[in-house]
PDB file of N, CA and C in Angstrom:
ATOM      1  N   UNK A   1     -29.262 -44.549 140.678  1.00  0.00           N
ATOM      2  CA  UNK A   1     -28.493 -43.369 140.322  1.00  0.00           C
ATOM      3  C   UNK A   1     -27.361 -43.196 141.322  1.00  0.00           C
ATOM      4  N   UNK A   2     -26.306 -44.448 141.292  1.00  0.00           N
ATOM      5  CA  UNK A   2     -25.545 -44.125 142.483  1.00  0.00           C
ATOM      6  C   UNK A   2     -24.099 -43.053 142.128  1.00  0.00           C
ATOM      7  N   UNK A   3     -24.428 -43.117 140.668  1.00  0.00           N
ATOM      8  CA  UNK A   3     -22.896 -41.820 140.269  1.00  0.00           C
ATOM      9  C   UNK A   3     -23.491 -40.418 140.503  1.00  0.00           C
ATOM     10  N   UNK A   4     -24.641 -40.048 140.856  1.00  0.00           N
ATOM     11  CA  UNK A   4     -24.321 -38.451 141.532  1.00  0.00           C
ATOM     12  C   UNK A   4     -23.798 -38.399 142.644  1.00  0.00           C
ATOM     13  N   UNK A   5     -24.045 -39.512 143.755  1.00  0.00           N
ATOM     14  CA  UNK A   5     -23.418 -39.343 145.044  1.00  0.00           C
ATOM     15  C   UNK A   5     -21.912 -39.009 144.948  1.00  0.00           C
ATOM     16  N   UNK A   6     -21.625 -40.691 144.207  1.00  0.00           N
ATOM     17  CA  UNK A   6     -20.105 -40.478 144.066  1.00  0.00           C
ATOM     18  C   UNK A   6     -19.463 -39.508 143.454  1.00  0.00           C
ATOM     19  N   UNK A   7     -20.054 -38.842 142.395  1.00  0.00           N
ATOM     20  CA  UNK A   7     -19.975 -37.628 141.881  1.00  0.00           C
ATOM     21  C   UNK A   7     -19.604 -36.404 142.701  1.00  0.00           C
ATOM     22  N   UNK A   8     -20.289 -36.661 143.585  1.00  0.00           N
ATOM     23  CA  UNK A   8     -20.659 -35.208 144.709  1.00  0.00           C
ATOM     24  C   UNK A   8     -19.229 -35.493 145.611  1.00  0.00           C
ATOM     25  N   UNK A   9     -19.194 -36.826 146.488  1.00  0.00           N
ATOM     26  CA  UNK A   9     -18.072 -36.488 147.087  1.00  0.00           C
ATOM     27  C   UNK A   9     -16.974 -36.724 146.519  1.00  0.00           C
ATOM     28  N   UNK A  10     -16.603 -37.003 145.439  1.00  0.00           N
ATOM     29  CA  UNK A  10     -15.253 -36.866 144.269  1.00  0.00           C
ATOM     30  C   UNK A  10     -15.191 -35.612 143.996  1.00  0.00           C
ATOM     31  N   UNK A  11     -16.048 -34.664 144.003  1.00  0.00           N
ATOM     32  CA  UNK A  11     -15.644 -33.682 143.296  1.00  0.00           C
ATOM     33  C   UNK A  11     -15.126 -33.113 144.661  1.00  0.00           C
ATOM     34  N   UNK A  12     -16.018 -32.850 146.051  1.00  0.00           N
ATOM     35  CA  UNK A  12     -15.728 -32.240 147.417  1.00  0.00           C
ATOM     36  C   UNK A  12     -14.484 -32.892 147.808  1.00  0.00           C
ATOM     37  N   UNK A  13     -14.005 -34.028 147.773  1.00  0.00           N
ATOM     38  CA  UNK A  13     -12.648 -34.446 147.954  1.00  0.00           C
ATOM     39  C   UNK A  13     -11.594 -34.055 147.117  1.00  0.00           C
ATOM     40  N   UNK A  14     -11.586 -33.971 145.614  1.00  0.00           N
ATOM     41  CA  UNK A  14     -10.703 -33.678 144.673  1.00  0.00           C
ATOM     42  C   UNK A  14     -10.335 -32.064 144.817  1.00  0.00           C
ATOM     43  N   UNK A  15     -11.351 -31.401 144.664  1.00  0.00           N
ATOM     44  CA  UNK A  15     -11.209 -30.110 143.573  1.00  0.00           C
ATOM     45  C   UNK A  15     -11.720 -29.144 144.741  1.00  0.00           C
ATOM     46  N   UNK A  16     -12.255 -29.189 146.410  1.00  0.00           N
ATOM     47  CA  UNK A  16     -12.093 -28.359 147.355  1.00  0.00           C
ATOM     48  C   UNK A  16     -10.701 -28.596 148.020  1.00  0.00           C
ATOM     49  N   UNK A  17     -10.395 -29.499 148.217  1.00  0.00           N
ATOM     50  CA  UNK A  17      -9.190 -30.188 149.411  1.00  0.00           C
ATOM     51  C   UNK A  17      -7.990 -29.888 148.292  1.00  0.00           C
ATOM     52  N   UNK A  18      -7.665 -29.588 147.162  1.00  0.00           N
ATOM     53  CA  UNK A  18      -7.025 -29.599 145.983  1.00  0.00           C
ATOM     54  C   UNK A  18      -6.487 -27.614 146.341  1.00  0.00           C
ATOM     55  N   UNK A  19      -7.724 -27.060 146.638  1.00  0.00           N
ATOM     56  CA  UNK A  19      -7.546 -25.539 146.726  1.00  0.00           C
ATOM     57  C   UNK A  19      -6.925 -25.150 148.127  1.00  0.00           C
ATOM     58  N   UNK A  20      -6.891 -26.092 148.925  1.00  0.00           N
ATOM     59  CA  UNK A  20      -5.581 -25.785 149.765  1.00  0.00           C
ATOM     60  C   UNK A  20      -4.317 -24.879 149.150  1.00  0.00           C
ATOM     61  N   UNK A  21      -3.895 -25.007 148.379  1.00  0.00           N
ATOM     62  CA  UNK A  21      -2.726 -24.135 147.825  1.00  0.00           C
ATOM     63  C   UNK A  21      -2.925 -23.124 147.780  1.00  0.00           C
ATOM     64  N   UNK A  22      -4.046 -22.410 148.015  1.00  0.00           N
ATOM     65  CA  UNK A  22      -4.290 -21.031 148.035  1.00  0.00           C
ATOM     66  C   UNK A  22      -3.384 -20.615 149.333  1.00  0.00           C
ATOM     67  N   UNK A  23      -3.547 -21.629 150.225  1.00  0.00           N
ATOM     68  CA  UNK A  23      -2.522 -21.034 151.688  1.00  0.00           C
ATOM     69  C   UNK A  23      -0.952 -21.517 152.118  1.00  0.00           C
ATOM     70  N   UNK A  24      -0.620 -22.099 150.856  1.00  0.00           N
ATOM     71  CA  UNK A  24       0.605 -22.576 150.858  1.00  0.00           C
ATOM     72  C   UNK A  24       1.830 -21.311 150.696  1.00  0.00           C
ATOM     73  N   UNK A  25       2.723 -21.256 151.600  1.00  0.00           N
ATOM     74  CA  UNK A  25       3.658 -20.344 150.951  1.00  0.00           C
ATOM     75  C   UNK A  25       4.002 -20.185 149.569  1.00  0.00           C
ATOM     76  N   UNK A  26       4.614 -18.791 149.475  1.00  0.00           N
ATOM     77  CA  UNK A  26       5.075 -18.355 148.015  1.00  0.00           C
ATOM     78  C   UNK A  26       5.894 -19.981 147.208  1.00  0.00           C
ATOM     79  N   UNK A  27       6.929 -20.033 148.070  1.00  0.00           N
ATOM     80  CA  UNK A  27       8.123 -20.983 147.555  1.00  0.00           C
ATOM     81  C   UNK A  27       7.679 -22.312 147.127  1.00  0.00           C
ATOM     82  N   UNK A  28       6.494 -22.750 147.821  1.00  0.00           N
ATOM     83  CA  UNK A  28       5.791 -24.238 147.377  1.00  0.00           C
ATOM     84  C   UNK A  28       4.672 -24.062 146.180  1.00  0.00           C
ATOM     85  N   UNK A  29       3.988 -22.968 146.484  1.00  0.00           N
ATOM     86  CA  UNK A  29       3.054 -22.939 145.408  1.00  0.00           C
ATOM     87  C   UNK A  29       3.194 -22.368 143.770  1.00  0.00           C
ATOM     88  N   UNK A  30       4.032 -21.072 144.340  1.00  0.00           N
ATOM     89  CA  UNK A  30       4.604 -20.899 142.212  1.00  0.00           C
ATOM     90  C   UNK A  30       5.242 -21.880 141.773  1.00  0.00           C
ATOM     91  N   UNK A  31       5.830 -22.534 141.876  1.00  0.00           N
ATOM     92  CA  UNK A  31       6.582 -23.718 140.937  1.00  0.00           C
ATOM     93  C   UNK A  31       5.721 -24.671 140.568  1.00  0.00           C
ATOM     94  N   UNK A  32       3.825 -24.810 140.650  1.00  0.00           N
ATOM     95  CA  UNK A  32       2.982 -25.192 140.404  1.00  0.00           C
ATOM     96  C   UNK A  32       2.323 -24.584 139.734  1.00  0.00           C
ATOM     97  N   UNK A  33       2.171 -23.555 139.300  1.00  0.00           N
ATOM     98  CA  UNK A  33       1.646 -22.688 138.400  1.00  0.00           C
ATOM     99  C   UNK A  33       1.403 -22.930 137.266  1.00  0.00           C
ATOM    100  N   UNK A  34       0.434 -23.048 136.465  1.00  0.00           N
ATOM    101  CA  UNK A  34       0.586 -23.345 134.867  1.00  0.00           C
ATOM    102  C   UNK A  34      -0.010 -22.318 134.419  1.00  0.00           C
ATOM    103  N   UNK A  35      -0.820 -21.648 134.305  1.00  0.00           N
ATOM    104  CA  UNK A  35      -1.345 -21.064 133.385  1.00  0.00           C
ATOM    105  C   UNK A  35      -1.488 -19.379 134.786  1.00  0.00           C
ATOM    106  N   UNK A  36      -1.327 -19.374 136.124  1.00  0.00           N
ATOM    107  CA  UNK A  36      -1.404 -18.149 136.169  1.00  0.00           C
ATOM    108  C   UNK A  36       0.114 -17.603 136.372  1.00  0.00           C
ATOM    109  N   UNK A  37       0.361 -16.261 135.862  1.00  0.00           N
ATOM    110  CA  UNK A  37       1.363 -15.615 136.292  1.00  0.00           C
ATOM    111  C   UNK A  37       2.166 -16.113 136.913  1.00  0.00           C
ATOM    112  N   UNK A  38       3.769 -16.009 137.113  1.00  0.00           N
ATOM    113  CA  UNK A  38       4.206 -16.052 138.539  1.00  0.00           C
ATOM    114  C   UNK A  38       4.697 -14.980 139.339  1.00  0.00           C
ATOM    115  N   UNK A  39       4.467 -13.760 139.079  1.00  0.00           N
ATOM    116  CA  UNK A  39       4.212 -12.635 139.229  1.00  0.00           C
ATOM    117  C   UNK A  39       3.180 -12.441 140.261  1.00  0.00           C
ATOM    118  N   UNK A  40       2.229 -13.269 140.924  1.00  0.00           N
ATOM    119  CA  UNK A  40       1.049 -12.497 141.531  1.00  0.00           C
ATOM    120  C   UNK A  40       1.653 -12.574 142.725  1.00  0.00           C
ATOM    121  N   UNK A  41       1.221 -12.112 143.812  1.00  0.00           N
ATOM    122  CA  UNK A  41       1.591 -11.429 145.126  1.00  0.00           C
ATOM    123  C   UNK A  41       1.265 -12.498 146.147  1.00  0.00           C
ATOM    124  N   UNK A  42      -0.078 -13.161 145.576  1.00  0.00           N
ATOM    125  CA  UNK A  42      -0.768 -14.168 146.876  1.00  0.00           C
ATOM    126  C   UNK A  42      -0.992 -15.350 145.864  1.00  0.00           C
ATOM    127  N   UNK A  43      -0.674 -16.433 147.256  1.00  0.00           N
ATOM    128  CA  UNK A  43      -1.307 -18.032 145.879  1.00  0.00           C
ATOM    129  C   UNK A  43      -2.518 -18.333 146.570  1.00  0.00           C
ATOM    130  N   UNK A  44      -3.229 -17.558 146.581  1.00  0.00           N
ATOM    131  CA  UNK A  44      -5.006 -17.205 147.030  1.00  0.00           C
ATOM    132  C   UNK A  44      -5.181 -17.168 145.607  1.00  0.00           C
ATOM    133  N   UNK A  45      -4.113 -16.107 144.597  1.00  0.00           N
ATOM    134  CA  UNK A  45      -4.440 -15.180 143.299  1.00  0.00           C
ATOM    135  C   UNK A  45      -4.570 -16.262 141.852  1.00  0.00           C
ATOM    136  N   UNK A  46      -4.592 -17.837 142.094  1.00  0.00           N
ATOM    137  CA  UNK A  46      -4.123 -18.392 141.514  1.00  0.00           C
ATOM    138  C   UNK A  46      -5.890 -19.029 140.726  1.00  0.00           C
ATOM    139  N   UNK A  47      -5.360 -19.309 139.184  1.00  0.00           N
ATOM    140  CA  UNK A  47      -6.180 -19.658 138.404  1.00  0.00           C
ATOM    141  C   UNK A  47      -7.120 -20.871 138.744  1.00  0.00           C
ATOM    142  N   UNK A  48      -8.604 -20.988 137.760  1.00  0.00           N
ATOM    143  CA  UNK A  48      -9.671 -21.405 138.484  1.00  0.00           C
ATOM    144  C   UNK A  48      -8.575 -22.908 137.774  1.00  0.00           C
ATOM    145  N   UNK A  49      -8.114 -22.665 136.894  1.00  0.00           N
ATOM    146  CA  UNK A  49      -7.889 -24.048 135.605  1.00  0.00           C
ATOM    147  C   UNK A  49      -6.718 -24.623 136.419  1.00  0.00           C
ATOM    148  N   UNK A  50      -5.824 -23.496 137.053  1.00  0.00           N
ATOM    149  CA  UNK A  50      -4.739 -24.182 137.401  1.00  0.00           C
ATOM    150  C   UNK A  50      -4.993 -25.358 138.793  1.00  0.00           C
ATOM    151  N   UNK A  51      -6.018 -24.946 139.872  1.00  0.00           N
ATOM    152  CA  UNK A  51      -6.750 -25.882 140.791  1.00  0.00           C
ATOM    153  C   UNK A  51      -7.402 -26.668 140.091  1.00  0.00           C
ATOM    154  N   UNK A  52      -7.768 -26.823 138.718  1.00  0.00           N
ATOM    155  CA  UNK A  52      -8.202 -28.170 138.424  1.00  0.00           C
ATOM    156  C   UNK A  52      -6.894 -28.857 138.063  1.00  0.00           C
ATOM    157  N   UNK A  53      -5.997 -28.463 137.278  1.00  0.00           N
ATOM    158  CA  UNK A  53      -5.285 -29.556 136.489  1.00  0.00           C
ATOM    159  C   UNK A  53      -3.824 -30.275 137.966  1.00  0.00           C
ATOM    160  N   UNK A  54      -4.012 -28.872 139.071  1.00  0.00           N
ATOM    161  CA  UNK A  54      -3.039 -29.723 140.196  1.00  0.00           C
ATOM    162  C   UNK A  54      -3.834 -30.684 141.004  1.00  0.00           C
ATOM    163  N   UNK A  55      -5.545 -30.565 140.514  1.00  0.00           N
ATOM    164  CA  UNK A  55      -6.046 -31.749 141.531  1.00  0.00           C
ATOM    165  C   UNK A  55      -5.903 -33.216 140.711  1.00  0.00           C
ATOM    166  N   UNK A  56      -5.985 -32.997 139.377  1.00  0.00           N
ATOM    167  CA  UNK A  56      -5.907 -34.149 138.034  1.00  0.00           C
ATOM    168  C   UNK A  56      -4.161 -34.795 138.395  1.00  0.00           C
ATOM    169  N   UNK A  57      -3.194 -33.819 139.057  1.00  0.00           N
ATOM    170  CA  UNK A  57      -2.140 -34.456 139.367  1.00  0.00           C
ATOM    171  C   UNK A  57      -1.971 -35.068 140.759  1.00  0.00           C
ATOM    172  N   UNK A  58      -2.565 -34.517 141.925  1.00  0.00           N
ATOM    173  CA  UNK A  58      -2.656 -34.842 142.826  1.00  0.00           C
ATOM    174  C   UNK A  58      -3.165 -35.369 143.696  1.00  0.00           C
ATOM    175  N   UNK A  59      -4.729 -36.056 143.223  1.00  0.00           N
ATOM    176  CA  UNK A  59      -5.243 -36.546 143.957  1.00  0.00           C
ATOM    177  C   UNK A  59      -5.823 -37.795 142.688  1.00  0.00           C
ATOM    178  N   UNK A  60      -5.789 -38.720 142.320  1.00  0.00           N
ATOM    179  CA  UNK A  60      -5.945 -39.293 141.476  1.00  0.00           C
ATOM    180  C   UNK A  60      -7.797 -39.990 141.532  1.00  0.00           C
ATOM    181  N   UNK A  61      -8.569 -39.456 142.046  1.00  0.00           N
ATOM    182  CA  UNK A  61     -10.137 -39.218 142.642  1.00  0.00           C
ATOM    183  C   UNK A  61     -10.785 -38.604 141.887  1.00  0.00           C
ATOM    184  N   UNK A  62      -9.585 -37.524 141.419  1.00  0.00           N
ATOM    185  CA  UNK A  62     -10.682 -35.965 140.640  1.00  0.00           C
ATOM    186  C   UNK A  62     -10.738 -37.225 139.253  1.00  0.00           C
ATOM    187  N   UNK A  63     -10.091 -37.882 138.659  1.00  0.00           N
ATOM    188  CA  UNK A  63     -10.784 -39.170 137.835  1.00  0.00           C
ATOM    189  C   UNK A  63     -12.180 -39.609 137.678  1.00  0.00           C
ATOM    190  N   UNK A  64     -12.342 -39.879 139.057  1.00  0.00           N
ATOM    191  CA  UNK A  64     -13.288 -40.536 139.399  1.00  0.00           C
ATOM    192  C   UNK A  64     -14.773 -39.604 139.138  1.00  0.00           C
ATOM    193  N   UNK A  65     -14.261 -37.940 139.386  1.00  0.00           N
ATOM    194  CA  UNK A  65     -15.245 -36.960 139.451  1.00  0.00           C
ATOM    195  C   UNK A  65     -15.575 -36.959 137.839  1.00  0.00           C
ATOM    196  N   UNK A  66     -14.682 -36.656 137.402  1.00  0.00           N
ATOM    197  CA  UNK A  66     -14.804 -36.279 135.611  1.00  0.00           C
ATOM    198  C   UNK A  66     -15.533 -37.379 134.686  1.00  0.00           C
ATOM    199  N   UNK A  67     -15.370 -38.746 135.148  1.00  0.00           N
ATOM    200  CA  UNK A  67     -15.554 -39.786 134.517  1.00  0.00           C
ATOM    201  C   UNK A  67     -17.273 -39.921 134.762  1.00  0.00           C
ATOM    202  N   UNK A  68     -17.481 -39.661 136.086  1.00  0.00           N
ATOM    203  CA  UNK A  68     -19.009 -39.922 136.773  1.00  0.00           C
ATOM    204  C   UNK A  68     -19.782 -38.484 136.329  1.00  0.00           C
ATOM    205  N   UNK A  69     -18.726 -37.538 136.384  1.00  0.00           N
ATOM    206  CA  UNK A  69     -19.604 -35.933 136.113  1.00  0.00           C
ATOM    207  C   UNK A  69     -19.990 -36.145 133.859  1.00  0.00           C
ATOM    208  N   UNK A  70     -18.849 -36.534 133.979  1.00  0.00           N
ATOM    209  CA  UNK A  70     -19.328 -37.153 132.261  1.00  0.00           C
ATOM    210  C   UNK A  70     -20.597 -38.264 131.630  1.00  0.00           C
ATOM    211  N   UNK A  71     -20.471 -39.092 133.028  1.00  0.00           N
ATOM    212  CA  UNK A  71     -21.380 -40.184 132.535  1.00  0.00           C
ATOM    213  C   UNK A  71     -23.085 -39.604 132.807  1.00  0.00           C
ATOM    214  N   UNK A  72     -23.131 -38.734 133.680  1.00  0.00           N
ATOM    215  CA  UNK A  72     -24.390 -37.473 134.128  1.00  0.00           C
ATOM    216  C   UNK A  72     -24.989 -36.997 133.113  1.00  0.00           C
ATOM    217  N   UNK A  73     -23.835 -36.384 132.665  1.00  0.00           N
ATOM    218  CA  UNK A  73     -23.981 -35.349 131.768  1.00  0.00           C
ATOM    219  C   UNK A  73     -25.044 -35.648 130.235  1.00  0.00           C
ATOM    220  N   UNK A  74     -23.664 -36.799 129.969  1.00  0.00           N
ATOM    221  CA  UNK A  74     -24.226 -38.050 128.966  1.00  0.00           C
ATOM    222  C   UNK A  74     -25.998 -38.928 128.938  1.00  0.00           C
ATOM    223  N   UNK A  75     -26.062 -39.353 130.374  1.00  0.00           N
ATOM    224  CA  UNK A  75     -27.330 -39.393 130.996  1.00  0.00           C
ATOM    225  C   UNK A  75     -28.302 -38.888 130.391  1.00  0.00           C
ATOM    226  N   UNK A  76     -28.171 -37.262 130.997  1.00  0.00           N
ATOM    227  CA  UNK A  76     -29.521 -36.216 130.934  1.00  0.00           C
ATOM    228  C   UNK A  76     -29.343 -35.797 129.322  1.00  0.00           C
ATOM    229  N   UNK A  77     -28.231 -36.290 128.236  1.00  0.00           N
ATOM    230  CA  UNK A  77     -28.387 -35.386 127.339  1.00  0.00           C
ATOM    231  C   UNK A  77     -29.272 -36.637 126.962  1.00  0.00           C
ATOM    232  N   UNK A  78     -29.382 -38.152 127.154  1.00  0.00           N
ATOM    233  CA  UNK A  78     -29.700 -39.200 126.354  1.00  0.00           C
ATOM    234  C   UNK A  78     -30.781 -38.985 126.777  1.00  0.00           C
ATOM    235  N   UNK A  79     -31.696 -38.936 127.565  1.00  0.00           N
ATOM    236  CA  UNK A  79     -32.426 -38.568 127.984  1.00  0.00           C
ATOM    237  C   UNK A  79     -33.482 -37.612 127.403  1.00  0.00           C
ATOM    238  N   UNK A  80     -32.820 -36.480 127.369  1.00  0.00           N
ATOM    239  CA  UNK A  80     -33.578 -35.349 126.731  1.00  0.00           C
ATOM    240  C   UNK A  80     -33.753 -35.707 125.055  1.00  0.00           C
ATOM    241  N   UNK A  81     -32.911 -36.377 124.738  1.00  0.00           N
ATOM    242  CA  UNK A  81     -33.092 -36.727 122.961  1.00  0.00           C
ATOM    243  C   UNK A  81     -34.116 -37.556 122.836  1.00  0.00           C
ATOM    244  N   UNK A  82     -33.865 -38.655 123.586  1.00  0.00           N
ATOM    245  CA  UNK A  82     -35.409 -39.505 123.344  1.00  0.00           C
ATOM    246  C   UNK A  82     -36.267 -39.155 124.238  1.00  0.00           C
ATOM    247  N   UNK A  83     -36.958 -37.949 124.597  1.00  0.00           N
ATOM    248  CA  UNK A  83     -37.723 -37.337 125.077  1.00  0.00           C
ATOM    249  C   UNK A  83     -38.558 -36.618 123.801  1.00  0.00           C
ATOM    250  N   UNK A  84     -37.707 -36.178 123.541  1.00  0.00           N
ATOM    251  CA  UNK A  84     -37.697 -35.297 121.987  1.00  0.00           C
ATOM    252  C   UNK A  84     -38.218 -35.933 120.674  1.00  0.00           C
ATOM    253  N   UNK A  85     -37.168 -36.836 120.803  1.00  0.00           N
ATOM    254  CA  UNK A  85     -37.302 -37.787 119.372  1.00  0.00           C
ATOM    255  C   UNK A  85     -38.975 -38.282 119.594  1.00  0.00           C
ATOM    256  N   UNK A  86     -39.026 -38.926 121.021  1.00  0.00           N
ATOM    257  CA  UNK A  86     -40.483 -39.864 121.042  1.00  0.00           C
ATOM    258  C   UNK A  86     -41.618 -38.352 120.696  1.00  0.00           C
ATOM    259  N   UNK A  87     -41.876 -37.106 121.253  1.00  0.00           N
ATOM    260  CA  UNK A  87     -42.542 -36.199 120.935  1.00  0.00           C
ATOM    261  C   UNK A  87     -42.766 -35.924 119.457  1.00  0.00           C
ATOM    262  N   UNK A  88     -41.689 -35.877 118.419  1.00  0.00           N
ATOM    263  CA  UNK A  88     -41.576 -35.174 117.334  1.00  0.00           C
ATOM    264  C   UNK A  88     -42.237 -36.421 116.500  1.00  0.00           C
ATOM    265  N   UNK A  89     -41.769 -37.489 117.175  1.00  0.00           N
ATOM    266  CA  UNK A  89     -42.875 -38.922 116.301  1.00  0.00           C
ATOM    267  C   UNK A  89     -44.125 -39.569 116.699  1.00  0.00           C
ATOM    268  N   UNK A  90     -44.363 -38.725 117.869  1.00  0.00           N
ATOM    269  CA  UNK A  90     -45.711 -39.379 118.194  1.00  0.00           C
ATOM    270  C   UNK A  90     -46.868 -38.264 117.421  1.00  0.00           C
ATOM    271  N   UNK A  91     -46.408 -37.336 116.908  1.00  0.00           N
ATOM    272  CA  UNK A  91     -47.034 -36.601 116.155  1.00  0.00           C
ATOM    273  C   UNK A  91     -47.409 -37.113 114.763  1.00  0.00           C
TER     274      UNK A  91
END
């Protein structure tokens, strides 16, 4: 199971180190904005979606997170079906 690791530090490299912009001055960080305001006062104030889609531009890793957080996901659902399936037919 070596894609949760990589999982874990793709996501802690991508999508924490990505939220740096919360402390970036006004002038660098609104012109990055997609989906919050540019109206808000602090780029602390800035959307959960918009720190994902500037880490999908900026760090080309958060890839690596989505692809491995997908293949997980995929995993435990395959998993749980033939868990299921074998129960409902061993009956």
């Amino acid at each position: 199971m070596v894609s949760l690791p990589v999982f874990v530090v793709s996501y802690i490299y991508s999508f924490f180190i990505s939220s740096k912009i919360a402390y970036l001055s006004q002038s660098e960080c609104k012109p990055q904005f997609i989906f919050t305001p540019k109206d808000v006062q602090y780029c602390s104030d800035i959307y959960g979606i918009d720190i994902f889609i500037i880490a999908l531009k900026t760090n080309p890793i958060s890839y690596l997170c989505l692809l491995t957080g997908m293949y997980i996901i995929s995993f435990f659902a395959y998993i749980t079906f033939t868990t299921i399936k074998k129960r409902i037919y061993a009956n």
